[in-house]
N, C-alpha and C. Protein backbone atom coordinates (compact mmCIF):
# COMPACT_ATOMS: atom_id res chain seq x y z
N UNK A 1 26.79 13.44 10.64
CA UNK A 1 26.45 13.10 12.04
C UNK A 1 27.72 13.02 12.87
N UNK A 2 27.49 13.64 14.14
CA UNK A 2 28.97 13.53 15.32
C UNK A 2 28.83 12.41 15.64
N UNK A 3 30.31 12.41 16.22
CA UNK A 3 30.53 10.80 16.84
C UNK A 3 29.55 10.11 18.16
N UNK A 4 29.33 12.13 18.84
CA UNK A 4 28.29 11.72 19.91
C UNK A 4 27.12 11.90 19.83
N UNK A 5 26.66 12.56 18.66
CA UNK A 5 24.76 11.91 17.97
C UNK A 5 24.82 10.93 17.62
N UNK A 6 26.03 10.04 17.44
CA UNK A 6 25.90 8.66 17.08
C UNK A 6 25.44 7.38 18.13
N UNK A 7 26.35 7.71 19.14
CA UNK A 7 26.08 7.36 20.85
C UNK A 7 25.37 7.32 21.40
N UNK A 8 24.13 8.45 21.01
CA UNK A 8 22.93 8.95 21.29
C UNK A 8 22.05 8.28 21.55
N UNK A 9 21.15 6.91 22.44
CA UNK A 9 20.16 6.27 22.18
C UNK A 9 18.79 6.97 21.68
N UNK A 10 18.00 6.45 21.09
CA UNK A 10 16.90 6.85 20.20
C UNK A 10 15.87 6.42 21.24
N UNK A 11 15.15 7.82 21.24
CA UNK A 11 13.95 7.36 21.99
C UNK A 11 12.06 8.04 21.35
N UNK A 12 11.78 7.12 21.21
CA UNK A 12 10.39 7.11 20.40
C UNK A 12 9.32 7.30 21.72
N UNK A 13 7.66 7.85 21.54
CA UNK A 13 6.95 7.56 22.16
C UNK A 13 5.81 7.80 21.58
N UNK A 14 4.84 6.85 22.46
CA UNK A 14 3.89 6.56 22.01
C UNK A 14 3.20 6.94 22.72
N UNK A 15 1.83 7.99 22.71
CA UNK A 15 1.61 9.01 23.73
C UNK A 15 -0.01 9.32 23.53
N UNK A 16 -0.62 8.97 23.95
CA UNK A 16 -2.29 9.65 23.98
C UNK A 16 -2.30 11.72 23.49
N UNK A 17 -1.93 12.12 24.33
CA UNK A 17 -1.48 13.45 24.66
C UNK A 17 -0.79 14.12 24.16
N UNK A 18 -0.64 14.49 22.60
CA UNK A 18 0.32 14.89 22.59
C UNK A 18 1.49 16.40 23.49
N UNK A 19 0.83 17.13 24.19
CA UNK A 19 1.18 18.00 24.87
C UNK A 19 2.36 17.18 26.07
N UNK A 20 2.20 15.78 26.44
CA UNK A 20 2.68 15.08 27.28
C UNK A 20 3.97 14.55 26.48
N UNK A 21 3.50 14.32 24.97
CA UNK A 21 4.75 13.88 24.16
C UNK A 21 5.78 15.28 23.68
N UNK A 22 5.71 16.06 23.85
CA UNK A 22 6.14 17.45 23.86
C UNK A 22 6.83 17.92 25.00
N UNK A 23 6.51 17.64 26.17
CA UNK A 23 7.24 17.51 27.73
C UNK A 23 8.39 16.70 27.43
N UNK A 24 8.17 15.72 27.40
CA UNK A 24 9.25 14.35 26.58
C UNK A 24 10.06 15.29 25.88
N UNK A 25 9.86 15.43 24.76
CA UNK A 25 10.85 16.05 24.13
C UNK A 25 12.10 17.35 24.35
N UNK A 26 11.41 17.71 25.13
CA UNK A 26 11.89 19.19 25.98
C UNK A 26 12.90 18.35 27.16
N UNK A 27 12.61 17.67 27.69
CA UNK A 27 13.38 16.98 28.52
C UNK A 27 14.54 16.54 27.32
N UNK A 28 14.63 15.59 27.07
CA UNK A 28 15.41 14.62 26.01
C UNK A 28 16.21 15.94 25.67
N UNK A 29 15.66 16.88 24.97
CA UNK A 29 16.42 18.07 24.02
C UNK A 29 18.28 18.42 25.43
N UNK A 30 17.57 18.03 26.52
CA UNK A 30 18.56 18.63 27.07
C UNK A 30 19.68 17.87 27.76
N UNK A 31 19.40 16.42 27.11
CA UNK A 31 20.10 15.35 27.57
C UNK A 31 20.87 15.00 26.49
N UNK A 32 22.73 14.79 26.96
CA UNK A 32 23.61 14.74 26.44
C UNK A 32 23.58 13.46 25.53
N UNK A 33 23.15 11.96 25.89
CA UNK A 33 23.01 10.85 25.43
C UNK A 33 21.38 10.31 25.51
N UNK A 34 20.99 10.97 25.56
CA UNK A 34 19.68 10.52 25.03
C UNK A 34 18.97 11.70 23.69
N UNK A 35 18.32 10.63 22.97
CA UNK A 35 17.82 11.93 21.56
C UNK A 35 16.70 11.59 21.18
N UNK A 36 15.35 12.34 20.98
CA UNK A 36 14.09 12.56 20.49
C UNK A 36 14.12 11.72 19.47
N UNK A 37 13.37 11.24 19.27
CA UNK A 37 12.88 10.60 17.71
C UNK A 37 12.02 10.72 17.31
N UNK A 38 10.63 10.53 17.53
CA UNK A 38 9.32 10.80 17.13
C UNK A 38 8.38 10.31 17.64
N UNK A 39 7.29 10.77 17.96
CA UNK A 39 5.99 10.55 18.47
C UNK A 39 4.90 10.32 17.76
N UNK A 40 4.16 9.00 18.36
CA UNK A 40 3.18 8.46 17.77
C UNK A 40 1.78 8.85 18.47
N UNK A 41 0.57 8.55 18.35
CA UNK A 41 -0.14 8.75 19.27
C UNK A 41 -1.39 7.26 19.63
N UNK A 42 -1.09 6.32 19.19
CA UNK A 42 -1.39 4.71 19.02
C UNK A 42 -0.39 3.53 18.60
N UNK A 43 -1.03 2.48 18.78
CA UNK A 43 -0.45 1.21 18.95
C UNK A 43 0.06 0.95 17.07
N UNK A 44 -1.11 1.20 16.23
CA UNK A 44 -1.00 0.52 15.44
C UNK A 44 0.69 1.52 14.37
N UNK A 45 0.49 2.31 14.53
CA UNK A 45 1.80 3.39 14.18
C UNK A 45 2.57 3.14 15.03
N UNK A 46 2.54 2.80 16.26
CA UNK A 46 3.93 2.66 17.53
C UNK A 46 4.72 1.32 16.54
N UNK A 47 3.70 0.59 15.98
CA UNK A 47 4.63 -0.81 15.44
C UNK A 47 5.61 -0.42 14.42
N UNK A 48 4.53 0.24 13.27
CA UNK A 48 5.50 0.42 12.49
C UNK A 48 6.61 1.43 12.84
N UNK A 49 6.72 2.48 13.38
CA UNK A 49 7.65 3.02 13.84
C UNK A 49 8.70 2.25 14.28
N UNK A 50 8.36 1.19 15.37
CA UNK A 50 9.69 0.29 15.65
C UNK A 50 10.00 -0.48 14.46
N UNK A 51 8.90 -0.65 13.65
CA UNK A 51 9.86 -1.88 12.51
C UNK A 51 11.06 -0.84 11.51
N UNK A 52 10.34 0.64 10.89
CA UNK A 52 11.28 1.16 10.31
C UNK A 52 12.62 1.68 10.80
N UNK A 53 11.83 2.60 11.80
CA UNK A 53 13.31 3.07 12.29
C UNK A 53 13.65 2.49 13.61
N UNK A 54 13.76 1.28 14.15
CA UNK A 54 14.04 0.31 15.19
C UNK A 54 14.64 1.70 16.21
N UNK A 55 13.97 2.41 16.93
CA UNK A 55 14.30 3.29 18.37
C UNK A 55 15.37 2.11 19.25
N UNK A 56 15.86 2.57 19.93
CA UNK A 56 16.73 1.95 20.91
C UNK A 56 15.55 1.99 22.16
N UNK A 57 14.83 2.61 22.54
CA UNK A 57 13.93 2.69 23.30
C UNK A 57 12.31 3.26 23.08
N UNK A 58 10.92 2.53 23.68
CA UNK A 58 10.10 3.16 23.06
C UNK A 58 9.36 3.82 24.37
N UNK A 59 8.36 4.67 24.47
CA UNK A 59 7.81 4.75 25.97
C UNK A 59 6.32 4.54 25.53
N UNK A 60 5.77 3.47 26.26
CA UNK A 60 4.18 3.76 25.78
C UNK A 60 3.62 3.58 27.08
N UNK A 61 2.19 4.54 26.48
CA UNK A 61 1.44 4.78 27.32
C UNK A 61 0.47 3.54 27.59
N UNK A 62 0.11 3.68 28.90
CA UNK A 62 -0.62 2.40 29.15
C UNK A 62 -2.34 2.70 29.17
N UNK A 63 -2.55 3.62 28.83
CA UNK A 63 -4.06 4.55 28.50
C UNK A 63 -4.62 3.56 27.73
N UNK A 64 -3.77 2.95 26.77
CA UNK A 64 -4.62 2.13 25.83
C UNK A 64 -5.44 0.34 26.47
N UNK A 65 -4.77 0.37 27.22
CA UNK A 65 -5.36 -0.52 28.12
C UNK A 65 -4.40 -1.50 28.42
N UNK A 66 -4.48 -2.38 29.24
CA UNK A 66 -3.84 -3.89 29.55
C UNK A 66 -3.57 -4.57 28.58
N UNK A 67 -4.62 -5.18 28.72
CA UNK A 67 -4.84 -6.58 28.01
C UNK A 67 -4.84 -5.84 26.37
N UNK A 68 -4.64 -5.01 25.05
CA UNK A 68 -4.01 -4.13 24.29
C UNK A 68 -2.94 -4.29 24.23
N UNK A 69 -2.18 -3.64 25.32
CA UNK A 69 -0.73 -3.59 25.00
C UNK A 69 -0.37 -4.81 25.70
N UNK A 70 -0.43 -5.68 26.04
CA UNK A 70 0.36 -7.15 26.34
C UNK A 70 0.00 -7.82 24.73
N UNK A 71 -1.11 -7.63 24.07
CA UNK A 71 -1.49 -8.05 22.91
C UNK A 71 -0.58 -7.89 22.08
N UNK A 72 -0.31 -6.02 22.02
CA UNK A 72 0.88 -5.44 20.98
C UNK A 72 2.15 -6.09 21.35
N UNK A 73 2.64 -6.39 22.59
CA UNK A 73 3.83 -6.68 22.73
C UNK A 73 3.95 -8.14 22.23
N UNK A 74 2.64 -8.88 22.55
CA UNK A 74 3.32 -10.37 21.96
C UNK A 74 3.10 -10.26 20.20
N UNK A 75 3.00 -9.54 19.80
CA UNK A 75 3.09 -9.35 18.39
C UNK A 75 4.50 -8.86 18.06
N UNK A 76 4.65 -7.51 18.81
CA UNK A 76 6.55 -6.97 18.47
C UNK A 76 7.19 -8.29 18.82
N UNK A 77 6.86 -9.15 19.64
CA UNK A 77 8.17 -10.17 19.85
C UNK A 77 8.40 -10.77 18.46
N UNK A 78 7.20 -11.35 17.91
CA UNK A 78 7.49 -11.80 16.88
C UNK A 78 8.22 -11.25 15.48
N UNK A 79 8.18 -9.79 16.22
CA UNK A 79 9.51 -9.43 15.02
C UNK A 79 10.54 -9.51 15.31
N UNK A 80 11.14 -9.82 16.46
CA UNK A 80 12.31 -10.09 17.34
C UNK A 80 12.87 -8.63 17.23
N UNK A 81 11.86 -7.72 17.37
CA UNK A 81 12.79 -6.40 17.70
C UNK A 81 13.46 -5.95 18.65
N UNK A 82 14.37 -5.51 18.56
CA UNK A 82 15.22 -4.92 19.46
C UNK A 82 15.05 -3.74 20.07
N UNK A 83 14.53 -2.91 20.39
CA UNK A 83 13.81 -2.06 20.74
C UNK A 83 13.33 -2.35 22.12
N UNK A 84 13.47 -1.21 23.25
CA UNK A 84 13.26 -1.70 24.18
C UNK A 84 12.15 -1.19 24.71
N UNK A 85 11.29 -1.88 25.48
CA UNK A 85 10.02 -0.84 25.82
C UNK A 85 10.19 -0.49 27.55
N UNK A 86 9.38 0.76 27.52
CA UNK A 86 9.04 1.37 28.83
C UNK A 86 7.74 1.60 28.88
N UNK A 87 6.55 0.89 29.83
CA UNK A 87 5.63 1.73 29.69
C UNK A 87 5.37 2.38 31.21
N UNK A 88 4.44 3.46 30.56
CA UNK A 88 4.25 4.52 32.18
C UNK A 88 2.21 4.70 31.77
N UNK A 89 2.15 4.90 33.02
CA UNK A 89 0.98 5.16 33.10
C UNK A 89 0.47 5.95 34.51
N UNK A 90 -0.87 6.58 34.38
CA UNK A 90 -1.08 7.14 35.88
C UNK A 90 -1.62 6.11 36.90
N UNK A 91 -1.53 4.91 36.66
CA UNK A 91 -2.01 3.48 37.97
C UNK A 91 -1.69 2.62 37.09
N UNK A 92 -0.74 1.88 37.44
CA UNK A 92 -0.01 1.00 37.22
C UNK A 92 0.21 -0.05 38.60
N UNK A 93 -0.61 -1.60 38.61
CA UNK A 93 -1.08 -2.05 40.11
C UNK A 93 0.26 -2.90 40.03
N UNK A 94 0.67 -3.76 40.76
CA UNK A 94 1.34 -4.37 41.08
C UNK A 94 1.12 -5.52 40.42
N UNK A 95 -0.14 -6.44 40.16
CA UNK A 95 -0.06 -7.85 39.07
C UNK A 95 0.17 -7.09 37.54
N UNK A 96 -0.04 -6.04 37.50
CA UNK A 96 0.11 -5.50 35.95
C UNK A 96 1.88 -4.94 35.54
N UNK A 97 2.21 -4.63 36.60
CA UNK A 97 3.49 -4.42 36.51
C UNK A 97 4.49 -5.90 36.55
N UNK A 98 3.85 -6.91 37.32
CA UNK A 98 4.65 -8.23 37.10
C UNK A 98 4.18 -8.35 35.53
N UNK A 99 3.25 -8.49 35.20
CA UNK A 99 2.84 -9.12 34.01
C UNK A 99 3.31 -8.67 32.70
N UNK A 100 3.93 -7.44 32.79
CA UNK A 100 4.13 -6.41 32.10
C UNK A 100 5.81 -6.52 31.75
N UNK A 101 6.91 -6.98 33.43
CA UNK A 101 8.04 -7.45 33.61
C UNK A 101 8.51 -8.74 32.38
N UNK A 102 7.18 -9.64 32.70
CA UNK A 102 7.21 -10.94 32.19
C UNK A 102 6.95 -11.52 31.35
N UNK A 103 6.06 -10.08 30.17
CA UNK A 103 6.26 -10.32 29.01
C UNK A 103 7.17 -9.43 27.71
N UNK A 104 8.16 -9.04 28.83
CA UNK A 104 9.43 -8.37 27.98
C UNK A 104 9.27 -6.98 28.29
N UNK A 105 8.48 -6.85 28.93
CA UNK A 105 8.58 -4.48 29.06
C UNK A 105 10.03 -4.50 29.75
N UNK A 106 10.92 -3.69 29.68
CA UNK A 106 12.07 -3.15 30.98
C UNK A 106 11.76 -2.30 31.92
N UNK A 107 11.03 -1.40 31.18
CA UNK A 107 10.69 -0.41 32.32
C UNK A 107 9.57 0.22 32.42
N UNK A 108 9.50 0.57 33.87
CA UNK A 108 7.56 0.84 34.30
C UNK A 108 7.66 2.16 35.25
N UNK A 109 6.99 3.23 35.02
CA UNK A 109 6.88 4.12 36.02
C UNK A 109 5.78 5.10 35.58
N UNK A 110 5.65 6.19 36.43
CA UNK A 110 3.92 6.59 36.62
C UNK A 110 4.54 7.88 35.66
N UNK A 111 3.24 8.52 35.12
CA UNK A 111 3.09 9.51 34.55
C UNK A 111 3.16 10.55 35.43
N UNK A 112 3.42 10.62 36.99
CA UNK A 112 3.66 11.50 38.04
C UNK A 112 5.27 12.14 37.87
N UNK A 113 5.80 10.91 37.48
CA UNK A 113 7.40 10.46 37.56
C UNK A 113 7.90 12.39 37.39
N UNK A 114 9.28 12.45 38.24
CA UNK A 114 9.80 13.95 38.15
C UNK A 114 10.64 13.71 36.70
N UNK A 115 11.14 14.65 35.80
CA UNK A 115 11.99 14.87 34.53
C UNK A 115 13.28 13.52 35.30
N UNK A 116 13.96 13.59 35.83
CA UNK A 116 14.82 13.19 36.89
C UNK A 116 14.88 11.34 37.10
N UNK A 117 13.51 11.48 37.34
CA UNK A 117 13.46 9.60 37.49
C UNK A 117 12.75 8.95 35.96
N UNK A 118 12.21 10.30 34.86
CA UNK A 118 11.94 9.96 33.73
C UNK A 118 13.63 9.14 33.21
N UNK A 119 14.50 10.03 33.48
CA UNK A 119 16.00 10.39 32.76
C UNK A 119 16.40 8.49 33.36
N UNK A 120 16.43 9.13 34.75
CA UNK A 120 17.12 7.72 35.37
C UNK A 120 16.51 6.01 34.69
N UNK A 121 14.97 6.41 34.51
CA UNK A 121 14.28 4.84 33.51
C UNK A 121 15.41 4.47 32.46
N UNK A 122 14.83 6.02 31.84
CA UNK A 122 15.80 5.74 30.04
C UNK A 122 16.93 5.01 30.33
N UNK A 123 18.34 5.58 31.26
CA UNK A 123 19.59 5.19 31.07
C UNK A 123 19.23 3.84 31.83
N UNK A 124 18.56 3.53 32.90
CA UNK A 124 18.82 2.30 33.22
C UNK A 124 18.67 1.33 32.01
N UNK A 125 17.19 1.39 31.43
CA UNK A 125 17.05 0.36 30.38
C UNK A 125 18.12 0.83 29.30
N UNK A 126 18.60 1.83 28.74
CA UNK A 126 19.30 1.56 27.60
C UNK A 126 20.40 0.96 27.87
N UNK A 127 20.72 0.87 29.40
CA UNK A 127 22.00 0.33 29.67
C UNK A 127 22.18 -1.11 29.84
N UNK A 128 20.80 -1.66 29.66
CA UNK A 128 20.43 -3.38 29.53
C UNK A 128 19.83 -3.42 31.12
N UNK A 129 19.56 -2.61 31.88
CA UNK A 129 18.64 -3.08 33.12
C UNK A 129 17.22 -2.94 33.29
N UNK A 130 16.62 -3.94 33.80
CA UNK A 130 15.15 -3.76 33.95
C UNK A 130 14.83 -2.73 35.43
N UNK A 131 13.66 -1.51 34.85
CA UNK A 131 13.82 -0.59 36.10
C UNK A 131 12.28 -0.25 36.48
N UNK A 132 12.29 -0.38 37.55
CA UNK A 132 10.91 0.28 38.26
C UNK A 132 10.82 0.92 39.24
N UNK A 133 10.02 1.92 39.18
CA UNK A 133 9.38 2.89 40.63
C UNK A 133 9.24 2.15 41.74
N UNK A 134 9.91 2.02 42.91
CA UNK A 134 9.41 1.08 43.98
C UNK A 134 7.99 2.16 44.57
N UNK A 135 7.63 3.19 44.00
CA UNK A 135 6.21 3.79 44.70
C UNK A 135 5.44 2.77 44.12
N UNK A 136 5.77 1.98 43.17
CA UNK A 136 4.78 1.09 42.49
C UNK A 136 4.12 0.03 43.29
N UNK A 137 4.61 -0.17 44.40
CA UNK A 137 3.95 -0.95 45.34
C UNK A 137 3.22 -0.55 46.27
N UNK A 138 2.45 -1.19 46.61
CA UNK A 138 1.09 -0.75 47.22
C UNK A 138 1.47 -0.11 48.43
N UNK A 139 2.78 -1.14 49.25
CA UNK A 139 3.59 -0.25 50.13
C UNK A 139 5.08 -0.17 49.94
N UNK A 140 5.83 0.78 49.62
CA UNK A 140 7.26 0.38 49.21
C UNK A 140 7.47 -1.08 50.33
N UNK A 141 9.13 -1.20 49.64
CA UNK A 141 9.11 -2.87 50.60
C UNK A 141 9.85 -2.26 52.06
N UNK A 142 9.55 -2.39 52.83
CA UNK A 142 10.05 -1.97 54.33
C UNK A 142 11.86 -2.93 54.26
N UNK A 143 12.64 -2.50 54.90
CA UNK A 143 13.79 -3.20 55.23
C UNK A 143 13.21 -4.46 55.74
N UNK A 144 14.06 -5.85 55.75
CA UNK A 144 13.94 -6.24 56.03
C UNK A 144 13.99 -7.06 57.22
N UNK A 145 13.30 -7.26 58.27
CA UNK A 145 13.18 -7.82 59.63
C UNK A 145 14.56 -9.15 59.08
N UNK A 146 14.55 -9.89 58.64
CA UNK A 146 15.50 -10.96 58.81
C UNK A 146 16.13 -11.16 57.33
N UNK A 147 17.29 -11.56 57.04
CA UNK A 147 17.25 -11.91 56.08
C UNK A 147 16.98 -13.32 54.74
N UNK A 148 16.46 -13.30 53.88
CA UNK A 148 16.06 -14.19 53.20
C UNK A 148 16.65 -15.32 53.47
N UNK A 149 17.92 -15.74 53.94
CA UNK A 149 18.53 -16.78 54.06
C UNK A 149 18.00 -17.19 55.51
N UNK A 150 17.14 -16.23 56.46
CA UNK A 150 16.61 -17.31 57.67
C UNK A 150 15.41 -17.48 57.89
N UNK A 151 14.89 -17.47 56.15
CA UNK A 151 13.58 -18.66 56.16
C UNK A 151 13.90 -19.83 56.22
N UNK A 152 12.77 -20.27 56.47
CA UNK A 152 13.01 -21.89 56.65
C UNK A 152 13.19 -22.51 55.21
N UNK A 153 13.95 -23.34 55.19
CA UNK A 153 13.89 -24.22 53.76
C UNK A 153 12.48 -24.43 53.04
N UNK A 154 11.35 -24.45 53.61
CA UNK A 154 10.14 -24.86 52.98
C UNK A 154 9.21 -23.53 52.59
N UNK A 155 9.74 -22.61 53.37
CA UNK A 155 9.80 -21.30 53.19
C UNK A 155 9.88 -20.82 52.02
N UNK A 156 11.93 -20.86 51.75
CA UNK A 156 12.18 -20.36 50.39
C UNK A 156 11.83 -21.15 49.60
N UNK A 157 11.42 -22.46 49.51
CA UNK A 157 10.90 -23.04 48.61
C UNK A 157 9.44 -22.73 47.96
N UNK A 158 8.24 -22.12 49.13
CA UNK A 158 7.17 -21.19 48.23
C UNK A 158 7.43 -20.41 47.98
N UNK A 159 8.73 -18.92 48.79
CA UNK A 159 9.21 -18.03 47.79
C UNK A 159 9.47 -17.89 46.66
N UNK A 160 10.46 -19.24 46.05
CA UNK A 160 10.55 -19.60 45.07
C UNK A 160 10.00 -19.75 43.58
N UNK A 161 8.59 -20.51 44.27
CA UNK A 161 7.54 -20.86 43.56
C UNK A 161 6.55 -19.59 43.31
N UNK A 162 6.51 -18.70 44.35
CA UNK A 162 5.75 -17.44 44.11
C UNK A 162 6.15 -16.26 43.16
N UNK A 163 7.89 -16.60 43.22
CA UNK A 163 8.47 -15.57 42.53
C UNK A 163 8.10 -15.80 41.05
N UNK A 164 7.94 -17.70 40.51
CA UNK A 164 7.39 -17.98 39.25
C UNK A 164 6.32 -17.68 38.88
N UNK A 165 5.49 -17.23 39.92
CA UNK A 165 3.92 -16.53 39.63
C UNK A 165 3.15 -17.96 39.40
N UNK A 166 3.52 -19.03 40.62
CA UNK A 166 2.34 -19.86 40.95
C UNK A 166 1.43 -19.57 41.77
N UNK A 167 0.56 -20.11 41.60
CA UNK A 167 -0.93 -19.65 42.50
C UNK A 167 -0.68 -20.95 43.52
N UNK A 168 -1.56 -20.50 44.92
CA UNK A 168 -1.70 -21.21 45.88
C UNK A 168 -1.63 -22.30 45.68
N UNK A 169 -2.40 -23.27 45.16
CA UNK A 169 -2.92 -24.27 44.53
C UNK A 169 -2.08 -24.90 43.66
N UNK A 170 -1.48 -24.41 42.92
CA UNK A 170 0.00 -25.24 41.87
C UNK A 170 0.87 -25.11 42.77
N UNK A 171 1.48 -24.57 44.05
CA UNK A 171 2.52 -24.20 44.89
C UNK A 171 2.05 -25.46 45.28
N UNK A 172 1.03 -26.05 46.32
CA UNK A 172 0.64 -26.68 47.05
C UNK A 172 0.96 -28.12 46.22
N UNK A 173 0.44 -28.46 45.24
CA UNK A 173 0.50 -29.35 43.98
C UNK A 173 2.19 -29.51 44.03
N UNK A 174 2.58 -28.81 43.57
CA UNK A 174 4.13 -28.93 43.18
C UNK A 174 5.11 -29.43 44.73
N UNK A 175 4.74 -28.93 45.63
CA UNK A 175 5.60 -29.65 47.08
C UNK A 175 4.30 -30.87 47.32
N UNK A 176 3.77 -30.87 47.47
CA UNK A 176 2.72 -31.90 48.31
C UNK A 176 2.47 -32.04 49.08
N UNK A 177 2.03 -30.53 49.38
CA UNK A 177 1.01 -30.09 50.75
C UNK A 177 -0.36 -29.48 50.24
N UNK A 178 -0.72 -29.05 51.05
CA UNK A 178 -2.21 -28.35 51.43
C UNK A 178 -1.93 -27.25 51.03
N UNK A 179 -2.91 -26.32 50.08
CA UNK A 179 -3.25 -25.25 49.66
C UNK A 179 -3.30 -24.14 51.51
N UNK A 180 -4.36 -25.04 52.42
CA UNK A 180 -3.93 -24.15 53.40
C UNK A 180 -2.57 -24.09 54.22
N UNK A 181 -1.88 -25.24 53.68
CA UNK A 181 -0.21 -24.74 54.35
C UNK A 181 0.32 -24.26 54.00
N UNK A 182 -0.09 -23.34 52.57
CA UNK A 182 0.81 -22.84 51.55
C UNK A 182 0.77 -21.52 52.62
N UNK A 183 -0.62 -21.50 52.36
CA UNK A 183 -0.83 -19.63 53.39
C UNK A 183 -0.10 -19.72 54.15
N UNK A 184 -0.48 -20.83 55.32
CA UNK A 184 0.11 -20.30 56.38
C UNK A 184 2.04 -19.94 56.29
N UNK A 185 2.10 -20.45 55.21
CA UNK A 185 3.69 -20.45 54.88
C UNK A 185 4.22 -18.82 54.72
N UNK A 186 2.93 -18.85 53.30
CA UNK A 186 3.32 -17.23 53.01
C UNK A 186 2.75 -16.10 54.18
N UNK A 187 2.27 -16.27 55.25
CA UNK A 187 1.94 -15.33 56.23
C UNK A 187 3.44 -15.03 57.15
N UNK A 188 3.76 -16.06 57.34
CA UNK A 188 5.47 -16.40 58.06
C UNK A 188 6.43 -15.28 56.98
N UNK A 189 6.44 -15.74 56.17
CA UNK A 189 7.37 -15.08 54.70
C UNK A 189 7.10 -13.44 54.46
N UNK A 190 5.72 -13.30 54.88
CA UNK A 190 5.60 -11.88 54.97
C UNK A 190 5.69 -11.21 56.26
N UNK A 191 5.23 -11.63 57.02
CA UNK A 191 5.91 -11.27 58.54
C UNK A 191 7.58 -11.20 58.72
N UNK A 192 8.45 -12.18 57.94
CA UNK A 192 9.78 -12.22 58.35
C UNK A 192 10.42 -11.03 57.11
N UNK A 193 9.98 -10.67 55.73
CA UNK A 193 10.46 -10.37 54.96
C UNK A 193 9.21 -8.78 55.23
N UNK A 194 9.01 -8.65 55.53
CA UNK A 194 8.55 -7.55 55.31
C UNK A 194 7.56 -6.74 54.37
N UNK A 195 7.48 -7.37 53.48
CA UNK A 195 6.97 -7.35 52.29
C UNK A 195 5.40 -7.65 52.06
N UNK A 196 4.62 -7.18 51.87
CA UNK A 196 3.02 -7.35 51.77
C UNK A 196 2.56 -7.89 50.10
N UNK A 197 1.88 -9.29 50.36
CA UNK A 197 1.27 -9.39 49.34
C UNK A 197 2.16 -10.20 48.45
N UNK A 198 1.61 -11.37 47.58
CA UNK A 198 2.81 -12.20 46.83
C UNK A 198 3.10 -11.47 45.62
N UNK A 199 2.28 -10.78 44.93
CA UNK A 199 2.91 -9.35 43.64
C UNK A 199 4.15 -8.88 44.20
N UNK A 200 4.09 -8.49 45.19
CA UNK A 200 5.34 -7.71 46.04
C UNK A 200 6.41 -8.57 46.14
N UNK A 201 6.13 -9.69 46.46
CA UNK A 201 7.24 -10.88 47.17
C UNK A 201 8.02 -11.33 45.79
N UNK A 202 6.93 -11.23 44.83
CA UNK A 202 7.72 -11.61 43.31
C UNK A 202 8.43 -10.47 42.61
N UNK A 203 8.13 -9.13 43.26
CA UNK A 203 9.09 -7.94 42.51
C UNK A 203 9.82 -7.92 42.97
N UNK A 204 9.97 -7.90 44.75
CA UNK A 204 11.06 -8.11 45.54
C UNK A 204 11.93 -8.82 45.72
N UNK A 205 11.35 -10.03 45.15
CA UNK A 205 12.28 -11.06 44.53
C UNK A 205 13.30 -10.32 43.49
N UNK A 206 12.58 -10.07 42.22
CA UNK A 206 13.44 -9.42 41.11
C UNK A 206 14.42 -9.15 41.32
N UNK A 207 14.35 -7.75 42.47
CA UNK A 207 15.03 -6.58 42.97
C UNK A 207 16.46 -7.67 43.54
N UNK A 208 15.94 -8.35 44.78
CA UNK A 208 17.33 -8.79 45.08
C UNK A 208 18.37 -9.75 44.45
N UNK A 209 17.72 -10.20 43.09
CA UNK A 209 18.38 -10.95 42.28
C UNK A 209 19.02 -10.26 41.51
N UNK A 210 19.43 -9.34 41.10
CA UNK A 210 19.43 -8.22 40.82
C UNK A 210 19.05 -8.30 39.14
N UNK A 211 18.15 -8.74 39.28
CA UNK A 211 17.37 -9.03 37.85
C UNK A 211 16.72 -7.25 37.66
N UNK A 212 16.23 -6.89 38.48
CA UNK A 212 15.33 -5.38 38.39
C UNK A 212 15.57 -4.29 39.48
N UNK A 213 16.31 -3.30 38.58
CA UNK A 213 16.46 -2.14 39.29
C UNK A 213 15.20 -1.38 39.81
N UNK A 214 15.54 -0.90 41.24
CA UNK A 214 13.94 0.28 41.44
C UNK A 214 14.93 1.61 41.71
N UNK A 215 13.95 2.47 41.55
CA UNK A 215 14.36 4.07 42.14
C UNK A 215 13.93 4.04 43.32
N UNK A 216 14.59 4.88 44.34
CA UNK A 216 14.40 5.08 45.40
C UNK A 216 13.58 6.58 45.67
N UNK A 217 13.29 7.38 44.81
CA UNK A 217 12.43 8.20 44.61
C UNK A 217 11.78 8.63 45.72
């Protein structure tokens, strides 16, 4: 083996299709630091694949369903594998992509994705960053009218709380106000920030923490 097949991150997938896992490969074949490994076509082989030959990266498809693969993943944790996942799918909503963030995926993008922003996922996550399609939002996030620092203090304080993925009601609980002052809070927060919807306000959060890379695609 060369010093730079050694360098090479390993990339596995896990693929309904195989004709789609074959695209994959044709891509990869032509990338200097990234290298094919093998294709599965289910969950229960995607595992063992990561336990034997631990991929540096895996891509799975989200065909198999939600609530499935959040299942599979809290199972890989418990092997403490190292292995990083990407999953893609053709609708991928915005609470499924937080949920997906937050139980260890790195990276999320559509089965539309060009060869190009496939490439750009891989290196972001192999490079230790969490990455997503900003088409993934219902509306990309518009610039922002003001910046985050001229909300009001009580403001960033439900930002805060939204970015933890509290609901109205525990937000409200946790300061000690009214469930309806929470809204009216987050209506202000989306008017000043630009941003539609608290899924959004919590990715957008990510993004400027620089916890999660997006493509500009």
């Amino acid at each position: 083996m060369t010093e730079t097949s050694a360098l090479r991150k390993k990339v596995a997938v896990c693929e309904t299709q195989p004709i789609t896992a074959e695209g994959i490969r044709s891509i990869l074949n032509s990338s200097a630091d990234l290298e094919f490994l093998r294709a599965v076509d289910s969950l229960v082989p995607a595992a063992e694949l990561v336990r034997k030959l631990q991929p540096d990266l895996l891509i799975l498809d989200k065909s198999f369903g939600s609530q499935a693969v959040l299942q599979w993943l809290s199972e890989l944790r418990a092997f403490q594998s190292t292995t990083s996942l990407i999953i893609w799918g053709n609708s991928i909503t915005e609470p499924e992509a937080l949920r997906l963030l937050q139980s260890g995926v790195k990276g999320i993008l559509r089965k539309t994705a060009d060869p190009n922003t496939l490439l750009a996922c891989l290196r972001a996550v192999a490079g230790g960053a969490n990455w997503m399609e900003d088409t993934l939002f219902r509306e990309s996030p518009r610039a922002e009218r003001y910046p985050r620092s001229e909300l009001t203090p009580r403001e960033q304080q439900v930002l805060e709380l939204v970015e933890q993925g509290l609901k109205n009601k525990e937000i409200a609980r946790e300061l000690g106000i009214r469930p309806g002052t929470v809204k009216i809070h987050l209506k202000h927060i989306f008017e000043k920030t630009g941003v539609r919807g608290r899924y959004g306000l919590a990715l957008s959060g990510l993004k400027e923490k620089g916890v999660l890379e997006m493509s500009h695609s």
